[in-house]
Each structure stands twice: as C-alpha cells, then as structure tokens.
N, C-alpha and C. Protein backbone atom coordinates (compact mmCIF):
# COMPACT_ATOMS: atom_id res chain seq x y z
N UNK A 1 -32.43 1.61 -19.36
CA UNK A 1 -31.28 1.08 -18.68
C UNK A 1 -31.61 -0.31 -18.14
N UNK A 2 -30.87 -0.99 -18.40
CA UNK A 2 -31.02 -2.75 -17.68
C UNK A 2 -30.02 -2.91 -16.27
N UNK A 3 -31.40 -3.38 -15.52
CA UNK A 3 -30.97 -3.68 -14.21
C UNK A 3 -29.77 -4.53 -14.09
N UNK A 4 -29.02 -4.30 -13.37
CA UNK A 4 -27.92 -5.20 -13.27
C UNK A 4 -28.35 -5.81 -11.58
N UNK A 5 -27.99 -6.93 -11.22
CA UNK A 5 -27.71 -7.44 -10.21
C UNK A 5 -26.27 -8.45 -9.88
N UNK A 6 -26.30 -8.83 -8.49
CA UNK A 6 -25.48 -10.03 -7.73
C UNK A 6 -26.15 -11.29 -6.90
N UNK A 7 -26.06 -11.76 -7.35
CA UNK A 7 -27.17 -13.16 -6.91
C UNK A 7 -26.41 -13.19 -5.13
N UNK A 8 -27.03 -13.60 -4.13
CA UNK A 8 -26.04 -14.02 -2.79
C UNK A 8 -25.41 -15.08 -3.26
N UNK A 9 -23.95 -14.74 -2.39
CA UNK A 9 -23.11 -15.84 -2.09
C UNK A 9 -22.20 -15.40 -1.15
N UNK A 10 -21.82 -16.65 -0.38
CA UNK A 10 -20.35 -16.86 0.33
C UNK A 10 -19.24 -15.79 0.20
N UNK A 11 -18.97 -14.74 0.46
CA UNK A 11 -17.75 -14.37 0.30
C UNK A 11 -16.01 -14.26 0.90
N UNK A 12 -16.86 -16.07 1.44
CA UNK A 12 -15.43 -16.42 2.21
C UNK A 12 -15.20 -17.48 1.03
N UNK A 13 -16.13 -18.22 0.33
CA UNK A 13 -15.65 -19.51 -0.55
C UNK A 13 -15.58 -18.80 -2.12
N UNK A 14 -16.70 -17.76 -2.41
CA UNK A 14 -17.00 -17.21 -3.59
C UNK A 14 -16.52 -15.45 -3.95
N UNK A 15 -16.64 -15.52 -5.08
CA UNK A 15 -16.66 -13.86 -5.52
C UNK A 15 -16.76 -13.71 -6.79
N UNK A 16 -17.42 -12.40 -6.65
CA UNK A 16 -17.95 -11.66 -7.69
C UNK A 16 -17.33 -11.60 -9.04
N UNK A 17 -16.64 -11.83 -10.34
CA UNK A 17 -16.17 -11.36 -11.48
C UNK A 17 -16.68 -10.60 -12.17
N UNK A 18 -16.04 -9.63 -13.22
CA UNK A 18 -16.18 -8.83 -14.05
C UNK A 18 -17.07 -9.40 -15.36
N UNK A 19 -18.16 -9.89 -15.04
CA UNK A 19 -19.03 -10.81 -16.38
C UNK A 19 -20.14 -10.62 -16.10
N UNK A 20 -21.06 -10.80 -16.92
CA UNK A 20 -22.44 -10.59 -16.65
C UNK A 20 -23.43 -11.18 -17.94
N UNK A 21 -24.44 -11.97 -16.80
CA UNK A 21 -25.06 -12.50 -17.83
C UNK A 21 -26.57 -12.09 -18.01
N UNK A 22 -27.15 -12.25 -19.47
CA UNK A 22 -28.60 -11.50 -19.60
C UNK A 22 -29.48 -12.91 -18.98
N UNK A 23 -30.13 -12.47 -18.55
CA UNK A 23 -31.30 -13.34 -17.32
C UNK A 23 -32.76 -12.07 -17.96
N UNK A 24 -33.37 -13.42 -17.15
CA UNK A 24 -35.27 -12.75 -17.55
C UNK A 24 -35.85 -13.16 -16.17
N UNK A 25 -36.31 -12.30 -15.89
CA UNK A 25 -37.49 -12.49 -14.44
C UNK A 25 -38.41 -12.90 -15.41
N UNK A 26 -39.52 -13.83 -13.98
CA UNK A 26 -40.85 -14.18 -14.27
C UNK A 26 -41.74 -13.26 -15.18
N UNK A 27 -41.04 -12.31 -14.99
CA UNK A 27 -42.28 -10.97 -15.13
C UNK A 27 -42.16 -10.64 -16.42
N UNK A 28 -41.06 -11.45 -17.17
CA UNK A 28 -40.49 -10.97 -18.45
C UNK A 28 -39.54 -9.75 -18.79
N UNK A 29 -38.95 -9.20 -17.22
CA UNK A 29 -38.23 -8.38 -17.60
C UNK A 29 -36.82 -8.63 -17.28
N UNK A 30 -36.02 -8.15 -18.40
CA UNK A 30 -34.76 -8.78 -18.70
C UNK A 30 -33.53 -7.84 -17.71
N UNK A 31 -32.70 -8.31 -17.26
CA UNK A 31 -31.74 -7.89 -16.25
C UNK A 31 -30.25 -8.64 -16.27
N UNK A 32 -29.38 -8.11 -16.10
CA UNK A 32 -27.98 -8.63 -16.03
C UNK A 32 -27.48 -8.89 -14.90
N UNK A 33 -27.02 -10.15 -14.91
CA UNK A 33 -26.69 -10.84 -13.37
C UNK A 33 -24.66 -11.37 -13.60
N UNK A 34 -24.42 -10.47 -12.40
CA UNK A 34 -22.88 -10.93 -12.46
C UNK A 34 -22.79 -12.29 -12.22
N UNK A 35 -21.28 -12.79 -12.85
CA UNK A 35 -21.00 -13.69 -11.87
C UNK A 35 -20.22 -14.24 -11.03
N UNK A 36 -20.55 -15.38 -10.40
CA UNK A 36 -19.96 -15.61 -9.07
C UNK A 36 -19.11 -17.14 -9.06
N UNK A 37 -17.77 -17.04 -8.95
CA UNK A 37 -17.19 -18.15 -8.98
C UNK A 37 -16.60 -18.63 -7.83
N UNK A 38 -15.98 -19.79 -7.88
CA UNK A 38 -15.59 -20.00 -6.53
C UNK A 38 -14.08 -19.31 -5.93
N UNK A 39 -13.70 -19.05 -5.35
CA UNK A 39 -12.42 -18.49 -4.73
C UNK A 39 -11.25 -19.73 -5.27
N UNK A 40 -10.29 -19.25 -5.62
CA UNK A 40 -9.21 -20.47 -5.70
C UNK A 40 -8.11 -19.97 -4.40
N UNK A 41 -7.31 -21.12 -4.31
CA UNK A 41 -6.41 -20.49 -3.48
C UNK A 41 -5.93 -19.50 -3.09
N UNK A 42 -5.51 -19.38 -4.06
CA UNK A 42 -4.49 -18.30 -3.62
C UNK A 42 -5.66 -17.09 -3.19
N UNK A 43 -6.85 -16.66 -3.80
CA UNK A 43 -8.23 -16.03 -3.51
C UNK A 43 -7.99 -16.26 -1.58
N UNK A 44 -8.27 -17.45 -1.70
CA UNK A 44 -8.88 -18.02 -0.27
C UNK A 44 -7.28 -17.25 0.51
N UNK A 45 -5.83 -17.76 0.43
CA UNK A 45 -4.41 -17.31 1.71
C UNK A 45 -5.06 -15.85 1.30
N UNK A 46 -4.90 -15.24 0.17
CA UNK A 46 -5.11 -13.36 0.59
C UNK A 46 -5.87 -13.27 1.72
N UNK A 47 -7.03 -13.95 1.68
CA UNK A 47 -8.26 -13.00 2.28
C UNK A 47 -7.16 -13.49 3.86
N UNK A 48 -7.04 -15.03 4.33
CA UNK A 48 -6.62 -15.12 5.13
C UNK A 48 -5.57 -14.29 6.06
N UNK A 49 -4.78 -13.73 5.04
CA UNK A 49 -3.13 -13.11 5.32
C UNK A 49 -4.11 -11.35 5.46
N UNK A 50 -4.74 -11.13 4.31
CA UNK A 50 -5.88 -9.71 4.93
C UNK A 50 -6.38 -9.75 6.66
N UNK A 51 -6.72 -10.80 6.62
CA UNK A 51 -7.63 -10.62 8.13
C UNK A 51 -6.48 -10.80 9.33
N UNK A 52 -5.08 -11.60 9.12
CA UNK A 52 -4.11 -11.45 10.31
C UNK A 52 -3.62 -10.33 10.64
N UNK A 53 -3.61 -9.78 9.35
CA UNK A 53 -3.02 -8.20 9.49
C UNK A 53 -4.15 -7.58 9.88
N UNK A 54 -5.50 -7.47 9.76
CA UNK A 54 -6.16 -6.65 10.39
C UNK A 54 -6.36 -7.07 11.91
N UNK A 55 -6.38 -8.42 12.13
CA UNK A 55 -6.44 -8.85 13.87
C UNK A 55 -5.01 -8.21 14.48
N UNK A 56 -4.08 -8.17 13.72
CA UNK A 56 -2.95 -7.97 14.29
C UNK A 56 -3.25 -6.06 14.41
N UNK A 57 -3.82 -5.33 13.70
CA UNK A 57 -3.88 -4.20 13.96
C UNK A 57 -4.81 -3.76 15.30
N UNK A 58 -5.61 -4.89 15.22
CA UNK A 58 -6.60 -4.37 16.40
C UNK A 58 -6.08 -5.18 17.23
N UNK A 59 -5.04 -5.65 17.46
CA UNK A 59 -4.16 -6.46 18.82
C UNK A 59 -4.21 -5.29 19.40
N UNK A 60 -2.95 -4.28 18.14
CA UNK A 60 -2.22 -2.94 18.47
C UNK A 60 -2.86 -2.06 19.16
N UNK A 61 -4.01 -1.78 18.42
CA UNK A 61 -5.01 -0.39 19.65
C UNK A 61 -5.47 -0.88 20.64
N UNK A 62 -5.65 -2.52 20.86
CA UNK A 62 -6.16 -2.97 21.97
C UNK A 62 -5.10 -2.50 23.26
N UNK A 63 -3.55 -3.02 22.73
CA UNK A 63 -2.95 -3.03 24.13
C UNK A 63 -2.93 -1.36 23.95
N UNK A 64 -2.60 -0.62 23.18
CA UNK A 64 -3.41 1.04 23.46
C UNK A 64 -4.27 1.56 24.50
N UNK A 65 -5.16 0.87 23.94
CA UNK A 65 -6.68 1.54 24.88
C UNK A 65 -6.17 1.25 25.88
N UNK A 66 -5.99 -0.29 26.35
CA UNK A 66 -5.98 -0.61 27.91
C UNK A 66 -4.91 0.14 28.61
N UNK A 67 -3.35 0.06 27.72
CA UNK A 67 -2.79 1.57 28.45
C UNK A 67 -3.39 2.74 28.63
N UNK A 68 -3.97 2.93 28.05
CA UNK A 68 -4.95 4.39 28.10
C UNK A 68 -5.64 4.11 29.18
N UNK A 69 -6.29 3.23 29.77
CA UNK A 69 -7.15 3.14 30.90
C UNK A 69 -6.49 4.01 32.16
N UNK A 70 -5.02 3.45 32.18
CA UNK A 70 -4.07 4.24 33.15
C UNK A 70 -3.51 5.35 33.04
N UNK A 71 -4.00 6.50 31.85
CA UNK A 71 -3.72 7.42 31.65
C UNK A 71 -2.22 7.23 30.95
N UNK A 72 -1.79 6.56 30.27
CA UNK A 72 -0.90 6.36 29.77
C UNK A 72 -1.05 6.49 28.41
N UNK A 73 -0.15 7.35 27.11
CA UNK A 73 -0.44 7.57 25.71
C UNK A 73 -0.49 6.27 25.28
N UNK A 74 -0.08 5.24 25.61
CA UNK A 74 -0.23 3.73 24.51
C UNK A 74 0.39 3.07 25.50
N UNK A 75 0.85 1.57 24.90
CA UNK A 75 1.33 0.73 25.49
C UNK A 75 2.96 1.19 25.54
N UNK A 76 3.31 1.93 24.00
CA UNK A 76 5.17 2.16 24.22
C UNK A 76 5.44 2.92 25.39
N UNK A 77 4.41 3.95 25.63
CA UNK A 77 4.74 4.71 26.59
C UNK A 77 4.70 4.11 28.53
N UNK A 78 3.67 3.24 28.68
CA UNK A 78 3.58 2.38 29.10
C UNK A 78 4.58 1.62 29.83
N UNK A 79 4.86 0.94 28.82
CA UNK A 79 6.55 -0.04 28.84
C UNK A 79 7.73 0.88 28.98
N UNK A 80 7.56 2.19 29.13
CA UNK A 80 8.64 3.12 28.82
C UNK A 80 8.94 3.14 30.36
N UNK A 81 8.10 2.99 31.15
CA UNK A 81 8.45 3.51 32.99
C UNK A 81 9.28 2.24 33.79
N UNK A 82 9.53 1.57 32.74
CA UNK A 82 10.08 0.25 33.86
C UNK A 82 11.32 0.31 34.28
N UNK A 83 12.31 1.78 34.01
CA UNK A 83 13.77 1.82 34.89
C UNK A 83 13.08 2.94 35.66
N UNK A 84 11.15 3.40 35.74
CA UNK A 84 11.10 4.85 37.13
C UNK A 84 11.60 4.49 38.45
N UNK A 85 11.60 5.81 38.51
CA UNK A 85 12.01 5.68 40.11
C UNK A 85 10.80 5.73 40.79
N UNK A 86 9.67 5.93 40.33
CA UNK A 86 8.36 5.89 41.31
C UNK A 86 7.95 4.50 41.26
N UNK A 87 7.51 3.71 41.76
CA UNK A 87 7.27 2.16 41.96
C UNK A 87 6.26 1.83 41.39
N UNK A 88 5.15 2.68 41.77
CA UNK A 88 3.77 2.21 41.63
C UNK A 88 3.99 2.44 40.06
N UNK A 89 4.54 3.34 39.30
CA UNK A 89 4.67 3.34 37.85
C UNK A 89 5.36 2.17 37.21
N UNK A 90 6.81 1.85 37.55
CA UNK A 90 7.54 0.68 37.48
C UNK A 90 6.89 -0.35 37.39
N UNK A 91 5.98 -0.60 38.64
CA UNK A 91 4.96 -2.15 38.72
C UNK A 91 4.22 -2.12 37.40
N UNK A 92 3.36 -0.95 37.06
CA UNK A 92 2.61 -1.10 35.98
C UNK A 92 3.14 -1.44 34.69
N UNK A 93 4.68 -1.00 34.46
CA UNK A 93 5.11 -0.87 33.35
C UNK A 93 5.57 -2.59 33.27
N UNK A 94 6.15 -2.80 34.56
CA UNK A 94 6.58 -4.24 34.11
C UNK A 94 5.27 -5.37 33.89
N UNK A 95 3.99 -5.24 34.61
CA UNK A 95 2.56 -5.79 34.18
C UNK A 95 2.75 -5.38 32.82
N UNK A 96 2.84 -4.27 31.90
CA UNK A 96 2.57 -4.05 30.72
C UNK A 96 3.67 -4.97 30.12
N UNK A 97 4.52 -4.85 30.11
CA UNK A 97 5.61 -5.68 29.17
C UNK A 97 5.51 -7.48 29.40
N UNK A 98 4.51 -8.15 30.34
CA UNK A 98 4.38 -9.19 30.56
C UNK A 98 3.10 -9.45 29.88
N UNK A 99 1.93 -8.58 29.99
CA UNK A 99 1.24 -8.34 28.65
C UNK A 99 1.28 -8.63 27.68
N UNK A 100 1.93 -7.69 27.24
CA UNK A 100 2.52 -7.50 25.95
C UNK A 100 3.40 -8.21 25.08
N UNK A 101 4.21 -9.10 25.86
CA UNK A 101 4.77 -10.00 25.38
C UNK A 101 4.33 -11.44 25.65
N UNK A 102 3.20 -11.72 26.37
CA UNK A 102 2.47 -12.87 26.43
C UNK A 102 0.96 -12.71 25.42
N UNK A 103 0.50 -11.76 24.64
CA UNK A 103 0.21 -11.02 23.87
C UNK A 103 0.50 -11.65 22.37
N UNK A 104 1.63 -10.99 22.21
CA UNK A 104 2.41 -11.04 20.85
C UNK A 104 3.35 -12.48 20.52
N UNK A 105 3.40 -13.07 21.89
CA UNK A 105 3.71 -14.41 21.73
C UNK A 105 2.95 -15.40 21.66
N UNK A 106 1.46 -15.24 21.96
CA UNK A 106 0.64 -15.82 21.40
C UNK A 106 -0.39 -16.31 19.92
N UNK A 107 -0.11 -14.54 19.72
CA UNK A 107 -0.44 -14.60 18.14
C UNK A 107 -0.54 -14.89 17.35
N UNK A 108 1.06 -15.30 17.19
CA UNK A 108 1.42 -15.98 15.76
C UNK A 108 0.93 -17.04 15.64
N UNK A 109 0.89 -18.18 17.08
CA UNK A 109 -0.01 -19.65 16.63
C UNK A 109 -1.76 -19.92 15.66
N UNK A 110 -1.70 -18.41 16.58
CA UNK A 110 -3.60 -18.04 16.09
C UNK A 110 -3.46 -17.66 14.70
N UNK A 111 -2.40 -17.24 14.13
CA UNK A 111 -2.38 -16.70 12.58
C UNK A 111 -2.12 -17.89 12.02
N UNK A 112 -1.07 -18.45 12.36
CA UNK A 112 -1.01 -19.99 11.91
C UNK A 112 -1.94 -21.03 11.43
N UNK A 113 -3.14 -20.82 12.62
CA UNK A 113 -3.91 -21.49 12.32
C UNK A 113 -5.08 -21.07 11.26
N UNK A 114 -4.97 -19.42 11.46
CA UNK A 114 -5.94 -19.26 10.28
C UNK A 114 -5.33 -19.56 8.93
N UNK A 115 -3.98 -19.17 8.74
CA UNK A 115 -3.29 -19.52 7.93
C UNK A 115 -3.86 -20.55 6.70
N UNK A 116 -3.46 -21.77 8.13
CA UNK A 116 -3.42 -22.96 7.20
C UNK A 116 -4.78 -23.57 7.02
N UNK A 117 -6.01 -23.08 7.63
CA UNK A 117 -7.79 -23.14 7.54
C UNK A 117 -7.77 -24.09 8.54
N UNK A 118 -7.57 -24.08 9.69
CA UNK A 118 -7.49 -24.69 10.66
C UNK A 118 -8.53 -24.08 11.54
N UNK A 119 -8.42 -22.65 11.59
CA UNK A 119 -9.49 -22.46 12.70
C UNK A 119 -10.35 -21.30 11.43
N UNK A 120 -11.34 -21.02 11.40
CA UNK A 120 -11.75 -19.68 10.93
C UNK A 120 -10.92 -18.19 11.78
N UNK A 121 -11.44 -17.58 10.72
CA UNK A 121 -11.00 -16.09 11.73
C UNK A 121 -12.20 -15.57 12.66
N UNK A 122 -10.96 -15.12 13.87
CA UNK A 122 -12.31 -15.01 15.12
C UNK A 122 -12.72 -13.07 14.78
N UNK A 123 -13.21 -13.29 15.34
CA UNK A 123 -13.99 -11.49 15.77
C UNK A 123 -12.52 -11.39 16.80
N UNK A 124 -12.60 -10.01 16.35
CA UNK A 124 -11.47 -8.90 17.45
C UNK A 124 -11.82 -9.46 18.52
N UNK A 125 -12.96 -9.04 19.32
CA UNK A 125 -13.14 -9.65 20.53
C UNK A 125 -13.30 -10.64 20.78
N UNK A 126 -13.23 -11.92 19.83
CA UNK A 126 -13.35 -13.07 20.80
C UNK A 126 -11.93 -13.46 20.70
N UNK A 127 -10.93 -12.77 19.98
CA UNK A 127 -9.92 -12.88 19.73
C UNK A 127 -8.81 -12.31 21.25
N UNK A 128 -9.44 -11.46 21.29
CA UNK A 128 -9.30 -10.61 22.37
C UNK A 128 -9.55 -11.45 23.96
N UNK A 129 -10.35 -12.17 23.50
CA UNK A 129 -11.13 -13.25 24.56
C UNK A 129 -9.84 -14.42 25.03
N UNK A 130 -9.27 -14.53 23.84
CA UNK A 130 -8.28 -15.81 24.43
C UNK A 130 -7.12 -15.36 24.51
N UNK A 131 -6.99 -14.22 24.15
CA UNK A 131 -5.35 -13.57 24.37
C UNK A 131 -5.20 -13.31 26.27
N UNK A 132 -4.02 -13.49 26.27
CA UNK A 132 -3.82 -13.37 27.75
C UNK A 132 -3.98 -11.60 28.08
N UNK A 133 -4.55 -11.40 29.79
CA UNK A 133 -5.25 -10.04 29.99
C UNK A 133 -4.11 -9.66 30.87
N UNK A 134 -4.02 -8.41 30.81
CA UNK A 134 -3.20 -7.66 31.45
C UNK A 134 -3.55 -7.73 33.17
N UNK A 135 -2.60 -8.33 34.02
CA UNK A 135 -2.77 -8.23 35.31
C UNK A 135 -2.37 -6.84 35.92
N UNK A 136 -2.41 -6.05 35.98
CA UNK A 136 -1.98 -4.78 36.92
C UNK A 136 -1.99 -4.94 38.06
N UNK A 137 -0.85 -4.42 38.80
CA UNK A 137 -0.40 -5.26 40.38
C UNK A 137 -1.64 -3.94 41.02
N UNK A 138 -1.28 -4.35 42.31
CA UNK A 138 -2.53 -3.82 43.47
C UNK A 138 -2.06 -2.34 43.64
C-alpha cells in the first residue's frame, strides 16, 4: 500500500483537492501527496458566511447561559417577564431585552466586517468580549 499524505498549509488561504501526486522521500520510498491550491473567492465568502453563522449561533447560547445564570430556561423566557407583576422579575426581563437587543444590533457590523475581509474572524469569546454585557439591575 502507498502512503498517501497532505503537505501543511493555510486553511484559511488554501485547500486540499481531490489529486495526488507520486513523490519519493530521501529514503527512496515512494508516497502520494495531495494537492493544495489556493482558495478562490467564492472558497474564501463560504468559509466567511460559515463562521457568521457559527458566531451567530454561539451569540444564541451565550445570551442562554447568561439567562440561565438567573435560573431562567433561556433568554425567550427571560424577555417573557417584562408585563410581571413581581418587579424584581420585570427589572430583569427589561435588563434582558436591552441586552439582547444591544447584542443583536451590534452584530451585523461585526459580520460585515468579516464579510468583506476587513477584520478576521474573532474567537466566540473575544467576540463575546466586545459585544455589549448584560447589566442586571440591583
């Protein structure tokens, strides 16, 4: 059986194709090496438009969890108490929907920019880092 390999590369500029070429190690032993071309556009918006939708998914469990901190099932449920009649629930719910919509109104600029290769894509959390934080009243 002949070894096959993938040489490193970039797999933000490059990727892998369905080809393979016969190569010889030093050693004289012969092995098949894929290859690796550069990304073209349209390569490069997928991956981009892939990763908004995945930041945008981990927006979603983010404002989750942090409802969850308050014993609350998610953020819908959350945002659901803002006509209670108990206050201290009300306060939280309206903190959540100021959140949440300072949140989701921020977003889209940050997709924008990955969009158009303006910024790289950040990590969840550092993403998480510049999104505005939920104030919960006293």
């Amino acid at each position: 059986m002949t070894m096959r390999t993938c040489p490193a590369f970039d797999a933000a500029t490059h990727k892998p194709v369905d080809q393979w070429l016969e190569k010889t190690a030093a050693d004289g032993t012969a092995f098949l090496e894929q290859v690796v071309v550069p990304k073209d556009a349209a390569d490069i918006a997928a991956d981009r438009a892939a990763a908004c939708v995945r930041l945008s998914a981990g927006v979603t469990v983010w404002l989750d969890s942090v409802a969850a901190e308050r014993q609350y099932d998610g953020i819908h449920a959350l945002v659901g108490y803002v006509t209670s009649a108990n206050a201290a629930w009300k306060a939280e719910a309206q903190a959540g929907i100021a959140w949440r919509d300072g949140v989701w109104s921020a977003l889209p600029a940050i997709q924008a920019e990955i969009m158009d290769g303006t910024r790289p894509v950040p990590t969840l959390e550092a993403l998480k880092a510049e999104l505005p934080q939920i104030a919960w009243p006293p």
